[in-house]
N, C-alpha and C. Protein backbone atom coordinates (compact mmCIF):
# COMPACT_ATOMS: atom_id res chain seq x y z
N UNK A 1 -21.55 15.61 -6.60
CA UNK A 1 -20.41 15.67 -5.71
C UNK A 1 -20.02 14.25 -5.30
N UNK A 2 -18.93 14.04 -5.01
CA UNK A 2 -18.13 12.34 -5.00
C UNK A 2 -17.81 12.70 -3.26
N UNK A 3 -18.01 11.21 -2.81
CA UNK A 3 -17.71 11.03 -1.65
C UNK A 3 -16.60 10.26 -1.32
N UNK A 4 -15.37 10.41 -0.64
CA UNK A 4 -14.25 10.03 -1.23
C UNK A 4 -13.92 9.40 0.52
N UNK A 5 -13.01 7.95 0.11
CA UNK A 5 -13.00 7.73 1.81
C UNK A 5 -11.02 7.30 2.10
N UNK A 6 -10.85 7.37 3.10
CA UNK A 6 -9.11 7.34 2.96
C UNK A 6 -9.28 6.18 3.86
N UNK A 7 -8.35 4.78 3.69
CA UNK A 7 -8.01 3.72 4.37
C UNK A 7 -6.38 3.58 4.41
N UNK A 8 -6.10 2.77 5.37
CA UNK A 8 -4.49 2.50 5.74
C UNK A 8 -4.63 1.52 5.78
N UNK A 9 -3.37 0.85 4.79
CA UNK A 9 -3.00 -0.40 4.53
C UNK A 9 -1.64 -0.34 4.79
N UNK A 10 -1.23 -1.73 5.91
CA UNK A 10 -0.03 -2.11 5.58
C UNK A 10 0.40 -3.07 4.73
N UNK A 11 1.56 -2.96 3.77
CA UNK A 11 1.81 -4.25 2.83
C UNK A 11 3.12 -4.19 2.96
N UNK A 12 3.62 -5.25 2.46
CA UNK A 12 4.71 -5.34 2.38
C UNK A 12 5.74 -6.63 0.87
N UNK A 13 6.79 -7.10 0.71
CA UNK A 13 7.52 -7.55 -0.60
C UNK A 13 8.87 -7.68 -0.22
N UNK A 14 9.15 -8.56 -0.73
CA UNK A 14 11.12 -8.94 -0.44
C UNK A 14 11.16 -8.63 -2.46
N UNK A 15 10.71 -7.92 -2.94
CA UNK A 15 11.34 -7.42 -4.27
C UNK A 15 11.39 -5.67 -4.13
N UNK A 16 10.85 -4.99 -3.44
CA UNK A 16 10.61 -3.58 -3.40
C UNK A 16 9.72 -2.86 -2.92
N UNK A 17 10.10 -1.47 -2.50
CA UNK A 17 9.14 -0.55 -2.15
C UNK A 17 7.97 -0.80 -3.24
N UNK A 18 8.22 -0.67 -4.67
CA UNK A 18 7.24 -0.24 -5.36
C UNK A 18 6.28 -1.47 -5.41
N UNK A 19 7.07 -2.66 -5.48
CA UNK A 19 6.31 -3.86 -5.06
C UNK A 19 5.32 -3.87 -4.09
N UNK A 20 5.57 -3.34 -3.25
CA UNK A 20 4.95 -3.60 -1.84
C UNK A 20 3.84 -2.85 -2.01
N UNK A 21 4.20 -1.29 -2.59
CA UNK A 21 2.51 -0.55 -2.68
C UNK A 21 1.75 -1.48 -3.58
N UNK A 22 2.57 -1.60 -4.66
CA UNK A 22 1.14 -2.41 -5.58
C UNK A 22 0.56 -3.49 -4.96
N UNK A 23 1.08 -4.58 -4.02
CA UNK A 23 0.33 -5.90 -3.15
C UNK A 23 -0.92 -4.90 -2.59
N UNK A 24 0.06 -3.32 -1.70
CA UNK A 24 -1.30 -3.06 -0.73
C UNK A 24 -2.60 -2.72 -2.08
N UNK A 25 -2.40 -2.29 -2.83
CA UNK A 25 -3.47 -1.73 -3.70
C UNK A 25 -4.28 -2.95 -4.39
N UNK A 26 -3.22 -4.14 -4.76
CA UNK A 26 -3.91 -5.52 -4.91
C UNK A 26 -4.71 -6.04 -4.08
N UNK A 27 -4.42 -6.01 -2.79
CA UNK A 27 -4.94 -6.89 -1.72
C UNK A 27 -6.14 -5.98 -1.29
N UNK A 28 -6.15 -4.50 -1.08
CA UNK A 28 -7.16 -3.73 -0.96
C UNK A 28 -8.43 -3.95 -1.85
N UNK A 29 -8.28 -3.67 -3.16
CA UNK A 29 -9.00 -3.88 -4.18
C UNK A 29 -10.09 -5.34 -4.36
N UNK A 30 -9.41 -5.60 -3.45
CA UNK A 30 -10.35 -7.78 -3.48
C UNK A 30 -11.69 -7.36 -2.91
N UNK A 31 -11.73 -6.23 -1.30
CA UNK A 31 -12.45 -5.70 -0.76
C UNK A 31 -13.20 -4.32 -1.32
N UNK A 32 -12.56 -3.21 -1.96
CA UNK A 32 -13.01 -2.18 -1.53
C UNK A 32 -13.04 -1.62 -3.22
N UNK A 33 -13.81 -1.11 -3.69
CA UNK A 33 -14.43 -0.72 -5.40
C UNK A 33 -13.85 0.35 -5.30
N UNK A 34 -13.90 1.35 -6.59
CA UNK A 34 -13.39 2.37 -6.82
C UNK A 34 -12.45 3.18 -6.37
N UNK A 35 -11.10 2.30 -6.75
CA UNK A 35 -10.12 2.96 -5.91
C UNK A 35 -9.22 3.97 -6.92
N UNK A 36 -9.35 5.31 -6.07
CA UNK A 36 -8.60 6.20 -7.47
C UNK A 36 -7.63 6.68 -6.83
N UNK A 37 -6.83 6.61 -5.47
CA UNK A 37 -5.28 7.23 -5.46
C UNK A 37 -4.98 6.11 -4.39
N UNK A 38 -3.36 5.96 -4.70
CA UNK A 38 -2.57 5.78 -3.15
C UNK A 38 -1.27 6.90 -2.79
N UNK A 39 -1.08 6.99 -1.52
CA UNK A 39 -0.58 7.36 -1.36
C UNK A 39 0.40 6.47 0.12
N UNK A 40 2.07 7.06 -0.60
CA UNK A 40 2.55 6.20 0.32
C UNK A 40 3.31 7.09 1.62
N UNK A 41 2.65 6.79 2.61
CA UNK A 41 3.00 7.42 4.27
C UNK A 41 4.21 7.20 4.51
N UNK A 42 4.77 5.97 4.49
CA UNK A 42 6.10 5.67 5.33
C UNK A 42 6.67 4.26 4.52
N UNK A 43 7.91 4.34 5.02
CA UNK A 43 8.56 2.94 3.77
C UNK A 43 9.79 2.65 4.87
N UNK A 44 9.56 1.23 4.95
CA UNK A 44 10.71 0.43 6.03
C UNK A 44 11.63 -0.46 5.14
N UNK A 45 12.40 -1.05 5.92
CA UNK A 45 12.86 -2.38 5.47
C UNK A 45 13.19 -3.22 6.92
N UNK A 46 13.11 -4.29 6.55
CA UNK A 46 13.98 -5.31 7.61
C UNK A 46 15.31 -5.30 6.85
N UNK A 47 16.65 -5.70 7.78
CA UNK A 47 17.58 -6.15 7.20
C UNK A 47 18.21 -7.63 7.43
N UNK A 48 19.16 -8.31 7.18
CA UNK A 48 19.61 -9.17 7.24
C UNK A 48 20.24 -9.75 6.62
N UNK A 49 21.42 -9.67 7.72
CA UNK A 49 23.32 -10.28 7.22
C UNK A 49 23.53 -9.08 6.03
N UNK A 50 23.47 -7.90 6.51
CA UNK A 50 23.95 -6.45 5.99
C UNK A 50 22.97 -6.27 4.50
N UNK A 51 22.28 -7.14 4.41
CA UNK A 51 20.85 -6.73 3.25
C UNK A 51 19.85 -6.69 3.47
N UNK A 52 18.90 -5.79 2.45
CA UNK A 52 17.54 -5.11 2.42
C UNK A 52 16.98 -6.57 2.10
N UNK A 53 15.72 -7.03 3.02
CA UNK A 53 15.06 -8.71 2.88
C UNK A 53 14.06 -8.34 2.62
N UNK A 54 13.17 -7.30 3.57
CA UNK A 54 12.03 -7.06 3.19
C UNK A 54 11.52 -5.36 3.43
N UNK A 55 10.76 -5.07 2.28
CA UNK A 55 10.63 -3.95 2.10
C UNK A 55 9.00 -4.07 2.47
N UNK A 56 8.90 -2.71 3.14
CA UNK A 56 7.28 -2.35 3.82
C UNK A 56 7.00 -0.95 3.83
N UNK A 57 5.40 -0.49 3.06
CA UNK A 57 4.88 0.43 2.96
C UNK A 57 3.64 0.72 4.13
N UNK A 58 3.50 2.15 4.57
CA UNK A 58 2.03 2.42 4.70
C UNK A 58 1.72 3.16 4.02
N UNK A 59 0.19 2.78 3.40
CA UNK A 59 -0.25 2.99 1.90
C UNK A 59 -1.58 3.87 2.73
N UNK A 60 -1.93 5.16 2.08
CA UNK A 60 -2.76 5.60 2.14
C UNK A 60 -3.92 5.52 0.95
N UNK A 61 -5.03 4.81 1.04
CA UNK A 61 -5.42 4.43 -0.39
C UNK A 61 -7.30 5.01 -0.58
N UNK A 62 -7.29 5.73 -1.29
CA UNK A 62 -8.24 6.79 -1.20
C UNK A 62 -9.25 5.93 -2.49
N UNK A 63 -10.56 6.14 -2.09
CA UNK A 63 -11.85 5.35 -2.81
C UNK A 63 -12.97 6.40 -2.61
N UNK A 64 -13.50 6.17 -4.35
CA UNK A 64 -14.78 7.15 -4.05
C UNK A 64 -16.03 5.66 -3.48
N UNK A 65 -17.03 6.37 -2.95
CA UNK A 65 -17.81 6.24 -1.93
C UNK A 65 -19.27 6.48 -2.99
N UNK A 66 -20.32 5.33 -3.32
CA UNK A 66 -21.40 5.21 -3.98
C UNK A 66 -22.64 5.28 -3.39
């Protein structure tokens, strides 16, 4: 039986949502082994002078547990 653990990451990217999950799953991964799902909670942006500048995820990012 696998022991599976759920963490919240915020990340964020001035190229994209999809950008931004992959940093959190990059930047997670430096720390934390066996990571087998993310999932994404919520998705922002900042704006500025009527454009999308920066795009931000909360990443739900699920790891089995050894």
């Amino acid at each position: 039986m696998a022991i599976l653990k759920v963490i919240e990451v915020l990340a964020n990217s001035d190229k994209s949502w999809e950008d931004a999950a992959k940093n959190a799953v990059a930047h997670a991964s430096k720390s934390v082994k066996n990571i087998k799902s993310v999932y994404i909670n919520e998705q922002s942006a900042t704006v500025t002078d009527g454009k999308m500048d920066n795009y931000r995820v909360n990443a739900k990012i699920t790891f089995e547990v050894n």
